[in-house]
PDB file of N, CA and C in Angstrom:
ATOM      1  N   UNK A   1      -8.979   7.192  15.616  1.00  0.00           N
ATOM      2  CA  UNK A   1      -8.414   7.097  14.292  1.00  0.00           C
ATOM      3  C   UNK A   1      -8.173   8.490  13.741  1.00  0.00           C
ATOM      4  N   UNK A   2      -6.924   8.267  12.880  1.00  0.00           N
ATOM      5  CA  UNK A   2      -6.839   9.906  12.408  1.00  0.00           C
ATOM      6  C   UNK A   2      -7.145   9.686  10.542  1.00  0.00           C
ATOM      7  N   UNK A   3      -6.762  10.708   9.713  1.00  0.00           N
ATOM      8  CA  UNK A   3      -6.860  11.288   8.927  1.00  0.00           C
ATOM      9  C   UNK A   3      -6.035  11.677   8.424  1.00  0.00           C
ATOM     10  N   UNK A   4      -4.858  10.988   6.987  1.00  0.00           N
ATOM     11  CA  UNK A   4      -3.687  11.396   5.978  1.00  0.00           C
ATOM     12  C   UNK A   4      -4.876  12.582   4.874  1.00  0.00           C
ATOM     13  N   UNK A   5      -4.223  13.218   4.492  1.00  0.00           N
ATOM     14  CA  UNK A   5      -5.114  14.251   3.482  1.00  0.00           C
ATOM     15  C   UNK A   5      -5.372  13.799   2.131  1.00  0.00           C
ATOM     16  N   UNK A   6      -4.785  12.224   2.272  1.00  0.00           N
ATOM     17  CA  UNK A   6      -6.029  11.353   1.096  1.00  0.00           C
ATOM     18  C   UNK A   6      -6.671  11.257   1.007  1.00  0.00           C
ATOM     19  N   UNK A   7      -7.451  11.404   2.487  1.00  0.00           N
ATOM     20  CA  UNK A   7      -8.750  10.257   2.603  1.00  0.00           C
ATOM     21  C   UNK A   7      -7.932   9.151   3.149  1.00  0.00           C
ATOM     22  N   UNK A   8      -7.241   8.435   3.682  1.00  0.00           N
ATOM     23  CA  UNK A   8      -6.564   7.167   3.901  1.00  0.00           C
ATOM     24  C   UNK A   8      -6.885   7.342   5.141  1.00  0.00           C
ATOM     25  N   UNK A   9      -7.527   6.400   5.528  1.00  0.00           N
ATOM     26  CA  UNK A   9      -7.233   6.065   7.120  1.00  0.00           C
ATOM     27  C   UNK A   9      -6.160   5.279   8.159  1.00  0.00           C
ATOM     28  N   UNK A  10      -5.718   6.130   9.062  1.00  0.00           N
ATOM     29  CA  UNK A  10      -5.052   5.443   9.727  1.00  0.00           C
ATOM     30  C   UNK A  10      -5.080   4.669  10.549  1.00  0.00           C
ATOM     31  N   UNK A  11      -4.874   3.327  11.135  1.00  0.00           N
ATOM     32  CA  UNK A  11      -5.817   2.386  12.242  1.00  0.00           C
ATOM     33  C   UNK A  11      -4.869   0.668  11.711  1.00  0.00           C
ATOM     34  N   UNK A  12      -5.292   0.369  12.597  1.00  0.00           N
ATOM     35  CA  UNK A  12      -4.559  -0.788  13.103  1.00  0.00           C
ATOM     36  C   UNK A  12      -5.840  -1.534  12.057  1.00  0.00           C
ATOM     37  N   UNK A  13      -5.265  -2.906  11.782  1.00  0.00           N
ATOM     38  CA  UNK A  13      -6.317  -3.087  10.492  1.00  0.00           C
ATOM     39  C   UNK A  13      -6.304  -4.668  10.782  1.00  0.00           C
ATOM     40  N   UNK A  14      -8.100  -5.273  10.177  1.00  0.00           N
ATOM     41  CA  UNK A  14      -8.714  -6.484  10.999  1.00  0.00           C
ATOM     42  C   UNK A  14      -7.972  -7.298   9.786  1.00  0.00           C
ATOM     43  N   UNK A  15      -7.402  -6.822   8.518  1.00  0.00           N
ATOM     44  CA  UNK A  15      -7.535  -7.663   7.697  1.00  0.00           C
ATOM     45  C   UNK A  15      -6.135  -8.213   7.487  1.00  0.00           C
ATOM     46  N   UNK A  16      -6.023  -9.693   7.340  1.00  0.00           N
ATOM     47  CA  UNK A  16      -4.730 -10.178   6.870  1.00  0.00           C
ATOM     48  C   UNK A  16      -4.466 -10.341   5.938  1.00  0.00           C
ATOM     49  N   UNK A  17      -3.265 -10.190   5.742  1.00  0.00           N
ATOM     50  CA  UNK A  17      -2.479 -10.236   4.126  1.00  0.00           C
ATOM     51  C   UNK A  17      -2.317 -11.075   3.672  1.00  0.00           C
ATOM     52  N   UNK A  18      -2.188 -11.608   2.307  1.00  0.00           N
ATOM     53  CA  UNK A  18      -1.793 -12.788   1.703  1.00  0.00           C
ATOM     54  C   UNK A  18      -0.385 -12.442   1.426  1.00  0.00           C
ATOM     55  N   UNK A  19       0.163 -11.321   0.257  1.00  0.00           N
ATOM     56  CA  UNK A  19       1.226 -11.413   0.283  1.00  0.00           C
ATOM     57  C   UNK A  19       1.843 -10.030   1.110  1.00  0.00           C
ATOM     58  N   UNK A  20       3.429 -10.170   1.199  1.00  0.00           N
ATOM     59  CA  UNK A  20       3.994  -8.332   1.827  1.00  0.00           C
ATOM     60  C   UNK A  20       5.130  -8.149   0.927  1.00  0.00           C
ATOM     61  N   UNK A  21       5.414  -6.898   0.977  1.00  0.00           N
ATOM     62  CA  UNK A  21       6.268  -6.536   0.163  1.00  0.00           C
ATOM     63  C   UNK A  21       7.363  -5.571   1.129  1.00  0.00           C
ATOM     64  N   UNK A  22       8.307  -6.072   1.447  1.00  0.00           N
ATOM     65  CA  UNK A  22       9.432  -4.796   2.303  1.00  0.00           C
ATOM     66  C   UNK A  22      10.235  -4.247   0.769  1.00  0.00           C
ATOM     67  N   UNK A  23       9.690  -2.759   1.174  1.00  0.00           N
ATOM     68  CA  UNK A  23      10.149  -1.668   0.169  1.00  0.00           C
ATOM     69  C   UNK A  23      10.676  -0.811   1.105  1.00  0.00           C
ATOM     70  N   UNK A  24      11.465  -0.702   2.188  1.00  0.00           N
ATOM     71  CA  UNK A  24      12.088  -0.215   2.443  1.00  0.00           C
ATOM     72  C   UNK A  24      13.249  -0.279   2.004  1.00  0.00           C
ATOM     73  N   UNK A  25      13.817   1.411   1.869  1.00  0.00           N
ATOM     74  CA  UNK A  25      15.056   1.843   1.035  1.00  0.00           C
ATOM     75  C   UNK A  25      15.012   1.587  -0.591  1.00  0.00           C
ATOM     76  N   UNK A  26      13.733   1.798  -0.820  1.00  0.00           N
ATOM     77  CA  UNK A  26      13.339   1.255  -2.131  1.00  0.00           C
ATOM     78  C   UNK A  26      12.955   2.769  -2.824  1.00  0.00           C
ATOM     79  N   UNK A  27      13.464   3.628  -3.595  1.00  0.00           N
ATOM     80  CA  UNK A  27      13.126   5.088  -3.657  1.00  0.00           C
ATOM     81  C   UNK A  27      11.879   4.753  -5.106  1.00  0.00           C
ATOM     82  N   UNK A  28      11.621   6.094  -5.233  1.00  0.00           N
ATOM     83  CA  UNK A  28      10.277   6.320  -5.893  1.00  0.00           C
ATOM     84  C   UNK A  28      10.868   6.344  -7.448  1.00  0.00           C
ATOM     85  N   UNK A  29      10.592   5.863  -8.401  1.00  0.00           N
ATOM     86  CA  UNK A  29       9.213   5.440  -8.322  1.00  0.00           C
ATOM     87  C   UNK A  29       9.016   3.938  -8.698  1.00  0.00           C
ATOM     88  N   UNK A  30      10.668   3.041  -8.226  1.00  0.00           N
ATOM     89  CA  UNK A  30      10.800   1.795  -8.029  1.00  0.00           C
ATOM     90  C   UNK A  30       9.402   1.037  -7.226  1.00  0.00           C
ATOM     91  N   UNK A  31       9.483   1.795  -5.657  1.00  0.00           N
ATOM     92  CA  UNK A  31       8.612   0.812  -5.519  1.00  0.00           C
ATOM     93  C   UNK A  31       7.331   0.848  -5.513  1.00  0.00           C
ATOM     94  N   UNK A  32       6.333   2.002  -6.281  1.00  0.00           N
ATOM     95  CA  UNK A  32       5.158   1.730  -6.908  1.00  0.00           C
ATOM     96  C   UNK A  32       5.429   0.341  -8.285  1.00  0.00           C
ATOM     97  N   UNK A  33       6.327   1.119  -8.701  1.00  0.00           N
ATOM     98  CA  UNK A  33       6.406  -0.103  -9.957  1.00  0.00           C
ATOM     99  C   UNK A  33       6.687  -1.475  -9.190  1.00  0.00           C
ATOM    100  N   UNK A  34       7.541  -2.250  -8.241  1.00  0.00           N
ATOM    101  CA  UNK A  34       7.382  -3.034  -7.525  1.00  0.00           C
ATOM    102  C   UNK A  34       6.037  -3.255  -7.024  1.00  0.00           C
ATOM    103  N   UNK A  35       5.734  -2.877  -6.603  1.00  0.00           N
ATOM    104  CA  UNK A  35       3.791  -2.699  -6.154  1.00  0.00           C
ATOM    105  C   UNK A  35       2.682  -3.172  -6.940  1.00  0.00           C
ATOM    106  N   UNK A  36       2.705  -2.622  -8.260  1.00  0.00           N
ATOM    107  CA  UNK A  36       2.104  -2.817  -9.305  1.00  0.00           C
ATOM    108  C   UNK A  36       2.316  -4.025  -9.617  1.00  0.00           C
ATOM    109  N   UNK A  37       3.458  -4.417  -9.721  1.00  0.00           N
ATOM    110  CA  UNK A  37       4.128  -6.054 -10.662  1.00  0.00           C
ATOM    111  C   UNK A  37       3.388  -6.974  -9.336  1.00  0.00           C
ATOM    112  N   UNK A  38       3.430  -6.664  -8.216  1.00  0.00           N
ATOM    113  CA  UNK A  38       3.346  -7.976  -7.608  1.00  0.00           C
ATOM    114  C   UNK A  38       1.810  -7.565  -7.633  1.00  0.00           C
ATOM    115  N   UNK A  39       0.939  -6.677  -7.586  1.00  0.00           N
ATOM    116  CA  UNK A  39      -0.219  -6.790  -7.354  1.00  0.00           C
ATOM    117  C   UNK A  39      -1.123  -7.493  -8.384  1.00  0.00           C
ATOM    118  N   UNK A  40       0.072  -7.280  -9.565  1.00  0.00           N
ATOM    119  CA  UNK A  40      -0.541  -8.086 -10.902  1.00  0.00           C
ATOM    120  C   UNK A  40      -0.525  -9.592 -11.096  1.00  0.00           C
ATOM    121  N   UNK A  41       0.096 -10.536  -9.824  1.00  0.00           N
ATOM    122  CA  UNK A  41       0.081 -11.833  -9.733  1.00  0.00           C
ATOM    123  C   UNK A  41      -0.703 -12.324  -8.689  1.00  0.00           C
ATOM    124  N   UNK A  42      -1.569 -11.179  -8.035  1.00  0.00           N
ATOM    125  CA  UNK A  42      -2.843 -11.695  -6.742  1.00  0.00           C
ATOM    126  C   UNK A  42      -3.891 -11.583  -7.772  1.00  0.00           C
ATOM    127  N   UNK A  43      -4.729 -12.119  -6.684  1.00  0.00           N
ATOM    128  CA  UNK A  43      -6.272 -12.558  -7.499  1.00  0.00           C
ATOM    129  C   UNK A  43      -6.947 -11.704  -6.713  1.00  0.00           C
ATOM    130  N   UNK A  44      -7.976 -11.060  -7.752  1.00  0.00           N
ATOM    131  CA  UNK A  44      -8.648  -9.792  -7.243  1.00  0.00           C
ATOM    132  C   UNK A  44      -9.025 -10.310  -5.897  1.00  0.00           C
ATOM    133  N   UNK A  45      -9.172  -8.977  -4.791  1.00  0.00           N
ATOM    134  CA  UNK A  45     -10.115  -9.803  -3.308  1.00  0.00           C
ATOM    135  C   UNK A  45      -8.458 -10.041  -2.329  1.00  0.00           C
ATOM    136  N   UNK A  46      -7.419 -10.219  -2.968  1.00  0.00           N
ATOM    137  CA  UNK A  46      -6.404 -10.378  -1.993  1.00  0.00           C
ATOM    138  C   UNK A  46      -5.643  -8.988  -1.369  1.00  0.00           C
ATOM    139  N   UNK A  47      -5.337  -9.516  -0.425  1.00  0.00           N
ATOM    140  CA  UNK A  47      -4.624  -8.336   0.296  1.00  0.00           C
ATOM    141  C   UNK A  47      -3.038  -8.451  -0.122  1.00  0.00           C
ATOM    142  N   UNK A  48      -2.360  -7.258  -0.057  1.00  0.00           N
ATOM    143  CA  UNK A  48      -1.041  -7.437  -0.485  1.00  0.00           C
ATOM    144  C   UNK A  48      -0.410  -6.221   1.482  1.00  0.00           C
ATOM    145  N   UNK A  49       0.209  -6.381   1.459  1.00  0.00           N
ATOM    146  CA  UNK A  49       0.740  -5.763   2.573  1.00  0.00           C
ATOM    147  C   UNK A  49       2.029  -5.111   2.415  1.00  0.00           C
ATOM    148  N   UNK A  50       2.359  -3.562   2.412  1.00  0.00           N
ATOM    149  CA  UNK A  50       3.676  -3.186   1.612  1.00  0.00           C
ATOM    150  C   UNK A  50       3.826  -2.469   2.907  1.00  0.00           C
ATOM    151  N   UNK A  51       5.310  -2.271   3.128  1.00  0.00           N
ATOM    152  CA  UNK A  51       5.998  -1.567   4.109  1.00  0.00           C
ATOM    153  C   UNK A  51       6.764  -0.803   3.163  1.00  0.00           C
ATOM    154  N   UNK A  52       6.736   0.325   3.533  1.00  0.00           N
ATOM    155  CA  UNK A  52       7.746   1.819   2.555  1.00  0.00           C
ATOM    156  C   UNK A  52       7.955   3.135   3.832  1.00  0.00           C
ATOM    157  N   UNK A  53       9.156   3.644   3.546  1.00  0.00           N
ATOM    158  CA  UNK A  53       9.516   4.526   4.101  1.00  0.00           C
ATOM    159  C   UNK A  53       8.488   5.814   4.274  1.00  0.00           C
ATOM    160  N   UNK A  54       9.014   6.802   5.600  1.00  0.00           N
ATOM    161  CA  UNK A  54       8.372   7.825   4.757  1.00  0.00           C
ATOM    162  C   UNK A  54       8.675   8.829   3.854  1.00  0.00           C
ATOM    163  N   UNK A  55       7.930  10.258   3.661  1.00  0.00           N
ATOM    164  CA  UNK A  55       8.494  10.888   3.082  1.00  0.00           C
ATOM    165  C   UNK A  55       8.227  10.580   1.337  1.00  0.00           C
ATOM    166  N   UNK A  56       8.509  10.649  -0.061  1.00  0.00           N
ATOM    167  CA  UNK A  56       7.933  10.466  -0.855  1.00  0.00           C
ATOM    168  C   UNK A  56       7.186   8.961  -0.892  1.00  0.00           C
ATOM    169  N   UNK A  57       7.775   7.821  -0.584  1.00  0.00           N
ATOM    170  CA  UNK A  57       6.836   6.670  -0.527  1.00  0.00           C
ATOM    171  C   UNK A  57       5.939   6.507  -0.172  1.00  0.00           C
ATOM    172  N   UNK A  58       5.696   7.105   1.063  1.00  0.00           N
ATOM    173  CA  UNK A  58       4.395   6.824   1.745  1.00  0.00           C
ATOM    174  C   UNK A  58       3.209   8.020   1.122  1.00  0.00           C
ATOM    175  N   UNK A  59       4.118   9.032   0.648  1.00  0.00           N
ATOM    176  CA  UNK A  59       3.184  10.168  -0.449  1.00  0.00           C
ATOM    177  C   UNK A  59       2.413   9.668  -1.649  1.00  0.00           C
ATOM    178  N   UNK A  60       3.381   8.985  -2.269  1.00  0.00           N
ATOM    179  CA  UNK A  60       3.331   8.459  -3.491  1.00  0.00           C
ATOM    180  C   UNK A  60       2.499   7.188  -4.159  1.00  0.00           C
ATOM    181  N   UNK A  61       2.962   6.614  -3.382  1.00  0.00           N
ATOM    182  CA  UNK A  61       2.803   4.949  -3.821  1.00  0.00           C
ATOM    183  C   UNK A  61       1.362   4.817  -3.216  1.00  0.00           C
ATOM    184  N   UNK A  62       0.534   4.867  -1.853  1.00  0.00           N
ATOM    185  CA  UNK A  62      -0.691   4.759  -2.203  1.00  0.00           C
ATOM    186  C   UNK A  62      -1.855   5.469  -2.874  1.00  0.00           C
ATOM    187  N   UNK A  63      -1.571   6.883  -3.036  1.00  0.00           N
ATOM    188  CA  UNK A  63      -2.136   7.738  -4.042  1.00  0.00           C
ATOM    189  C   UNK A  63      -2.167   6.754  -5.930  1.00  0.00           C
ATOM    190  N   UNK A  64      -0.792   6.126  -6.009  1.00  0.00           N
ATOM    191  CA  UNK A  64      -0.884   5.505  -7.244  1.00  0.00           C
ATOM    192  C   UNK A  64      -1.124   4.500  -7.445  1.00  0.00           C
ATOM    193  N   UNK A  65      -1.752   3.953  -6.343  1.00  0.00           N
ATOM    194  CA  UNK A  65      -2.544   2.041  -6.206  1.00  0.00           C
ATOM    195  C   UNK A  65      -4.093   2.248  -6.699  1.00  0.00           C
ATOM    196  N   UNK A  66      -4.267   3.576  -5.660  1.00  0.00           N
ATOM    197  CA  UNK A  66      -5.376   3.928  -5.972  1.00  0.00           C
ATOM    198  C   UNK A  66      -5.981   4.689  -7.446  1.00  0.00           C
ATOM    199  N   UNK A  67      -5.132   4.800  -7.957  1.00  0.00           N
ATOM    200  CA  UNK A  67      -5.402   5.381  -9.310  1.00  0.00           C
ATOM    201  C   UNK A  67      -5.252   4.533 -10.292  1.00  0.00           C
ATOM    202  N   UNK A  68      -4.947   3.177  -9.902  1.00  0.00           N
ATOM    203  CA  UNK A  68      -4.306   2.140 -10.887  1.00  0.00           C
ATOM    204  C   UNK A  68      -6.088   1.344 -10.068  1.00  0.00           C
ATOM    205  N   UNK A  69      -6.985   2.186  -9.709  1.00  0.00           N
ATOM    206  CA  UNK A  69      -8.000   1.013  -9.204  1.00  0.00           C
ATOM    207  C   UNK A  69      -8.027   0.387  -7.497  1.00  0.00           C
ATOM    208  N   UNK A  70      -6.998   0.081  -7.676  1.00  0.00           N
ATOM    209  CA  UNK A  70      -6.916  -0.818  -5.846  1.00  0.00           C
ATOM    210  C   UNK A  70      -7.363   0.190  -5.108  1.00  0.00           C
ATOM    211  N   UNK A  71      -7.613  -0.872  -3.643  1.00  0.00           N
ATOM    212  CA  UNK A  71      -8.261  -0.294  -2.701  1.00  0.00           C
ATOM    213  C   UNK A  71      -7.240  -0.140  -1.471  1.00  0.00           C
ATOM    214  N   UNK A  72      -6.639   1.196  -1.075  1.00  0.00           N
ATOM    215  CA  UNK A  72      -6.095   1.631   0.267  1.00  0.00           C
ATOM    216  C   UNK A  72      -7.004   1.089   1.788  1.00  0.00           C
ATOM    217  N   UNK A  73      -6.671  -0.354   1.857  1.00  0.00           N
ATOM    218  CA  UNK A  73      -7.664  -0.648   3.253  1.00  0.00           C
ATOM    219  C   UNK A  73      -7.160   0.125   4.917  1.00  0.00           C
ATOM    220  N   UNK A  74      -5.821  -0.147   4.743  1.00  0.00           N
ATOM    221  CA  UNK A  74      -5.217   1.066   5.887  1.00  0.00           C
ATOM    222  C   UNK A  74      -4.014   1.348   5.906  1.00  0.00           C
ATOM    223  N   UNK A  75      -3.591   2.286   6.779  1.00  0.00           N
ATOM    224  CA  UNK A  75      -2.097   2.404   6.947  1.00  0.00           C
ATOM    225  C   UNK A  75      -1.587   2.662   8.329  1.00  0.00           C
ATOM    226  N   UNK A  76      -1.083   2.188   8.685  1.00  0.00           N
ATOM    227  CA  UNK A  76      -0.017   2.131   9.788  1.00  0.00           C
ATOM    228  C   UNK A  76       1.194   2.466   9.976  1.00  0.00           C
ATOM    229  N   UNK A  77       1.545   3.861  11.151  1.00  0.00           N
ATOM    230  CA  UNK A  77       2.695   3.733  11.185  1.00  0.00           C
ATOM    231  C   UNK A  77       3.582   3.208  12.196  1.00  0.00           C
ATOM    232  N   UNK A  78       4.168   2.686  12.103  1.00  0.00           N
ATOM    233  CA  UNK A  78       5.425   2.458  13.077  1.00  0.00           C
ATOM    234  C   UNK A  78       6.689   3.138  13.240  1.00  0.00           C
ATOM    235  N   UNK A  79       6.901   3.632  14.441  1.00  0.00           N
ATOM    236  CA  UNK A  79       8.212   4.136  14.035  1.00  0.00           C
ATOM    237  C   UNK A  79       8.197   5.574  12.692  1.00  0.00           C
ATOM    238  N   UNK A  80       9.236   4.745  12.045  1.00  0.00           N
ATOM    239  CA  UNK A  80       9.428   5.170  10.536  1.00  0.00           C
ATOM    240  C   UNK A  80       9.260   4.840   9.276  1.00  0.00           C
ATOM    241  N   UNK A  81       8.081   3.598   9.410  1.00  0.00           N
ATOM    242  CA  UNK A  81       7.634   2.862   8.839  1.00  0.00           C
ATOM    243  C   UNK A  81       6.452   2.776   8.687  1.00  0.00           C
ATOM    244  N   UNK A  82       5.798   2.471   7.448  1.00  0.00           N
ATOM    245  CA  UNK A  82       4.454   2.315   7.468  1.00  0.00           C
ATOM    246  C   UNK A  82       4.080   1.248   6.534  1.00  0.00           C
ATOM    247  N   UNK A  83       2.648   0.382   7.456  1.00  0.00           N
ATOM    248  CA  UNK A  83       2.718  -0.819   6.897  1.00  0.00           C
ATOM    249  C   UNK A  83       1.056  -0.410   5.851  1.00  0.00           C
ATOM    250  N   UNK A  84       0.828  -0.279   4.630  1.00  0.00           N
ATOM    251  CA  UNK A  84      -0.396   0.113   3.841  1.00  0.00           C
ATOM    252  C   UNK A  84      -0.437  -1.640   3.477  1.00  0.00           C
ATOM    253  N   UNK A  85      -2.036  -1.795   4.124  1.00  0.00           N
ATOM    254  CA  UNK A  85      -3.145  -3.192   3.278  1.00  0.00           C
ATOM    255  C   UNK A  85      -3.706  -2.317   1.895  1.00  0.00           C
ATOM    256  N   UNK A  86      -3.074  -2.927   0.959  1.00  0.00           N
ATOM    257  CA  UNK A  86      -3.762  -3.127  -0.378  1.00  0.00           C
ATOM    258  C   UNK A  86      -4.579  -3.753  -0.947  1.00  0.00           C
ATOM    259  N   UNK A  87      -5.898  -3.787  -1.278  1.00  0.00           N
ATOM    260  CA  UNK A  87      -6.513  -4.879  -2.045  1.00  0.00           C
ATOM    261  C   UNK A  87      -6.525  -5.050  -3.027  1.00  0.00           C
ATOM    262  N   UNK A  88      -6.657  -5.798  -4.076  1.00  0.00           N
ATOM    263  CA  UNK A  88      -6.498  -6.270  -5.136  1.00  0.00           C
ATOM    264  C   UNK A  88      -7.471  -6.114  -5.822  1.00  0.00           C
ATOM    265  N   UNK A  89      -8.163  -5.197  -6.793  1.00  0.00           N
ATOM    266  CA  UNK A  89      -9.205  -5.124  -7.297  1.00  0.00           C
ATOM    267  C   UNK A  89      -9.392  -5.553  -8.819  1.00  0.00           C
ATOM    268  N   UNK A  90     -10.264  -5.844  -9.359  1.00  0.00           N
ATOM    269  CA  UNK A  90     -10.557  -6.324 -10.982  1.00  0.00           C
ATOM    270  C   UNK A  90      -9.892  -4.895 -11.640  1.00  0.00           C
ATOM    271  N   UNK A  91      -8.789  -5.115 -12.456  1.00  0.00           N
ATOM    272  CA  UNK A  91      -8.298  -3.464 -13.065  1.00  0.00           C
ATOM    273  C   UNK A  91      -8.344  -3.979 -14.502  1.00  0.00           C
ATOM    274  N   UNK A  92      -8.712  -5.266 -15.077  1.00  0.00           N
ATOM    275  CA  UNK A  92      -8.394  -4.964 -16.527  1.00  0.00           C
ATOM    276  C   UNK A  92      -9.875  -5.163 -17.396  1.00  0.00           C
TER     277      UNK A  92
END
């Protein structure tokens, strides 16, 4: 396993998603705000599963899940793609 300079780990991940979100071609800072809205209709404890480009998305958007509370469970890349498990944490 490696190491993003978040702290985020990178690794193939045990946990399944309830919902996903393809944010690809989705520029910043659309799809944090996309991110946010749907994370606000899971029930704390769920996984959300977002695919985003790289380059500012993949900079951006889990740095600001995590500051909004949620939990970065992993990230994966593929390709040119990366698939980040989100959890859904109690934020209000």
């Amino acid at each position: 396993m490696s190491e993003v300079s978040s702290g985020v780990v990178l690794s193939g991940s045990p946990h399944a998603a309830h919902e996903e979100l393809d944010l690809r071609g989705v520029i910043c800072p659309y799809n944090f705000i996309k991110t946010k809205l749907k994370l606000e209709t899971m029930k704390e404890g769920q996984i959300l599963s977002v695919l985003l480009d790289e380059g500012d998305p993949i900079r951006n958007v889990p740095q600001s899940v995590q500051n909004e509370g949620h939990t970065i469970l992993s990230v994966e890349q593929r390709d040119r793609v990366y698939r980040v498990l989100i959890r859904r944490e109690d934020t209000d």
